[in-house]
Protein backbone atom coordinates (compact mmCIF):
# COMPACT_ATOMS: atom_id res chain seq x y z
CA UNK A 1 0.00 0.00 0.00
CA UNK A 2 3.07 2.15 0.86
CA UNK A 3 3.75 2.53 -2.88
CA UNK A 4 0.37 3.15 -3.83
CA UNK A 5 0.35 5.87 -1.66
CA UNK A 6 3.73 7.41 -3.18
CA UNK A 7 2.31 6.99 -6.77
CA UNK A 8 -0.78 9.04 -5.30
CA UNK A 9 1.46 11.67 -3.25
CA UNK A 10 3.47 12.33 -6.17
CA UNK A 11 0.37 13.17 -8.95
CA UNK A 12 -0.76 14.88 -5.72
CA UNK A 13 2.28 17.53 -6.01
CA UNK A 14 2.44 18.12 -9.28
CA UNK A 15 -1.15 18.45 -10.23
CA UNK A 16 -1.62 20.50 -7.06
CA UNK A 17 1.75 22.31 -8.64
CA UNK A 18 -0.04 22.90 -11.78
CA UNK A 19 -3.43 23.99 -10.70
CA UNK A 20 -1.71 26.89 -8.65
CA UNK A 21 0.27 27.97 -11.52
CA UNK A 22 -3.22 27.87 -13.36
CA UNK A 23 -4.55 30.41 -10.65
CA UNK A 24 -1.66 32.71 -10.67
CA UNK A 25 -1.56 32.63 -14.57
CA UNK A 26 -5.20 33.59 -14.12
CA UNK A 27 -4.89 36.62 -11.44
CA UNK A 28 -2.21 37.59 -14.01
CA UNK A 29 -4.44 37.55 -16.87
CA UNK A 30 -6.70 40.26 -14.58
CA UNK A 31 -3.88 42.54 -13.50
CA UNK A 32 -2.06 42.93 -16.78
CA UNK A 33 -3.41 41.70 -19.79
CA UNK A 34 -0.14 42.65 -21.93
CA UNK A 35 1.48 40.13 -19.84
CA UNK A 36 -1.23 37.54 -20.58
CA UNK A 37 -0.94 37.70 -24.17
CA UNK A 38 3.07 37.33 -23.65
CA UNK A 39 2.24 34.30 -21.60
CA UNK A 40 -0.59 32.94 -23.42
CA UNK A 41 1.60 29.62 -24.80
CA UNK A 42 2.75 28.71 -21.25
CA UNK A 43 -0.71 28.97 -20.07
CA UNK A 44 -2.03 26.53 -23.22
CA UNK A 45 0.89 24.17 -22.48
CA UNK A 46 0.29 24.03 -18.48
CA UNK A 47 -3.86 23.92 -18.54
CA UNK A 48 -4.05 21.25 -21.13
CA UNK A 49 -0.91 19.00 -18.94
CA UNK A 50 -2.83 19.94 -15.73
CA UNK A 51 -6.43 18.86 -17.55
CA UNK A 52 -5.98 16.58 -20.20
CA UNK A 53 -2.60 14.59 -19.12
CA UNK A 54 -1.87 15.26 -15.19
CA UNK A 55 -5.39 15.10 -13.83
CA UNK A 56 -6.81 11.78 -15.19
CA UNK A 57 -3.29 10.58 -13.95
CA UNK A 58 -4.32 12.05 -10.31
CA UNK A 59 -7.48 10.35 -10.72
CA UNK A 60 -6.34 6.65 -11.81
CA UNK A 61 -4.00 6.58 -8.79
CA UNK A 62 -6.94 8.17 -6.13
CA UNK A 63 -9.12 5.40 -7.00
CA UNK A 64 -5.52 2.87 -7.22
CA UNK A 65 -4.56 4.63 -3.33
CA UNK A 66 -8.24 4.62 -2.08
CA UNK A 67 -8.59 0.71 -3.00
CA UNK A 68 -5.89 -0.87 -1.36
CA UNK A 69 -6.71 1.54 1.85
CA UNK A 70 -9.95 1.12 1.80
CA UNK A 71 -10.80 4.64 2.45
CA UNK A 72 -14.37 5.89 2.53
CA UNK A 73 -16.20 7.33 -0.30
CA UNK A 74 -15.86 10.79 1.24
CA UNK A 75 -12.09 11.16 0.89
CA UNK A 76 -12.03 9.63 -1.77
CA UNK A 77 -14.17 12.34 -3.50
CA UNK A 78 -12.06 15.51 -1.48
CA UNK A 79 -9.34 13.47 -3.44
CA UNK A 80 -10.55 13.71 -6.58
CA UNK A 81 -12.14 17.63 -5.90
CA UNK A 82 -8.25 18.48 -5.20
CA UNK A 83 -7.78 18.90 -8.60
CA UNK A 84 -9.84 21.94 -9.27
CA UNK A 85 -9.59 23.50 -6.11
CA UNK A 86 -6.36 25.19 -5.46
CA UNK A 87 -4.11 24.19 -2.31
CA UNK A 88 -6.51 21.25 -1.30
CA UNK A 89 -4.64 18.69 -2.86
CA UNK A 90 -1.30 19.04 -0.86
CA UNK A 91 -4.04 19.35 2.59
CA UNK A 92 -5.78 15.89 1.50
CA UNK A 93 -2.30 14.76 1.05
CA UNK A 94 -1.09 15.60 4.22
CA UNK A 95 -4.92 14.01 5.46
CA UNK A 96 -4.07 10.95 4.12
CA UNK A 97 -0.69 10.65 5.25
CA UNK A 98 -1.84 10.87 8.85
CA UNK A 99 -4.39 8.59 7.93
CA UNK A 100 -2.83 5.82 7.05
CA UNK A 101 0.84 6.02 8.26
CA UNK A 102 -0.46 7.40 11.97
CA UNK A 103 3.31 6.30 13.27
CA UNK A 104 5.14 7.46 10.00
CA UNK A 105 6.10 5.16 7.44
CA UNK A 106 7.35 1.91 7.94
CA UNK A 107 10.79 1.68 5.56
CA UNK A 108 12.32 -1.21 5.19
């Protein structure tokens, strides 16, 4: 399970990553908008990784993480709302940790 649970705290990280830099792109975009149209290609590239590639990534590896730990339906749904709401992902990451490694994790 301990390697599910990497799998699921790395996607965590960068999709939480990505989202953010979504958000900032996007206060950006209302600030200046000369800047936006200078930053326009980075904000195609990162919104269709952080949608189209990173996200359904996140998602496979939830549902992979939530399986083997048999975690109720409710975090598993926070889990999966982490991707489109900024900052939650690397809370429900830190959640889960606690969770499920109360006495830190066992390396062997």
């Amino acid at each position: 399970m301990e390697r599910a649970f990497q799998r699921y705290r790395l996607m965590s990280y960068v999709t939480g990553t990505t989202l953010i830099i979504l958000c900032l792109f996007l206060v950006l975009h209302t600030v200046d908008l000369t800047l936006w149209k200078h930053l326009k290609v980075a904000v195609t590239v990162v919104g269709i990784g952080h949608g189209v590639v990173l996200y359904p990534i996140y998602m496979v590896w939830c549902f992979q993480f939530a399986l083997k730990a048999r975690l109720h339906v409710g975090y598993v749904v926070l889990m999966l709302l982490a991707g489109f709401v900024p900052g939650l992902a690397f809370y429900m990451e830190r959640r889960m940790d606690a969770k499920i490694f109360p006495n830190g994790h066992a390396h062997a």
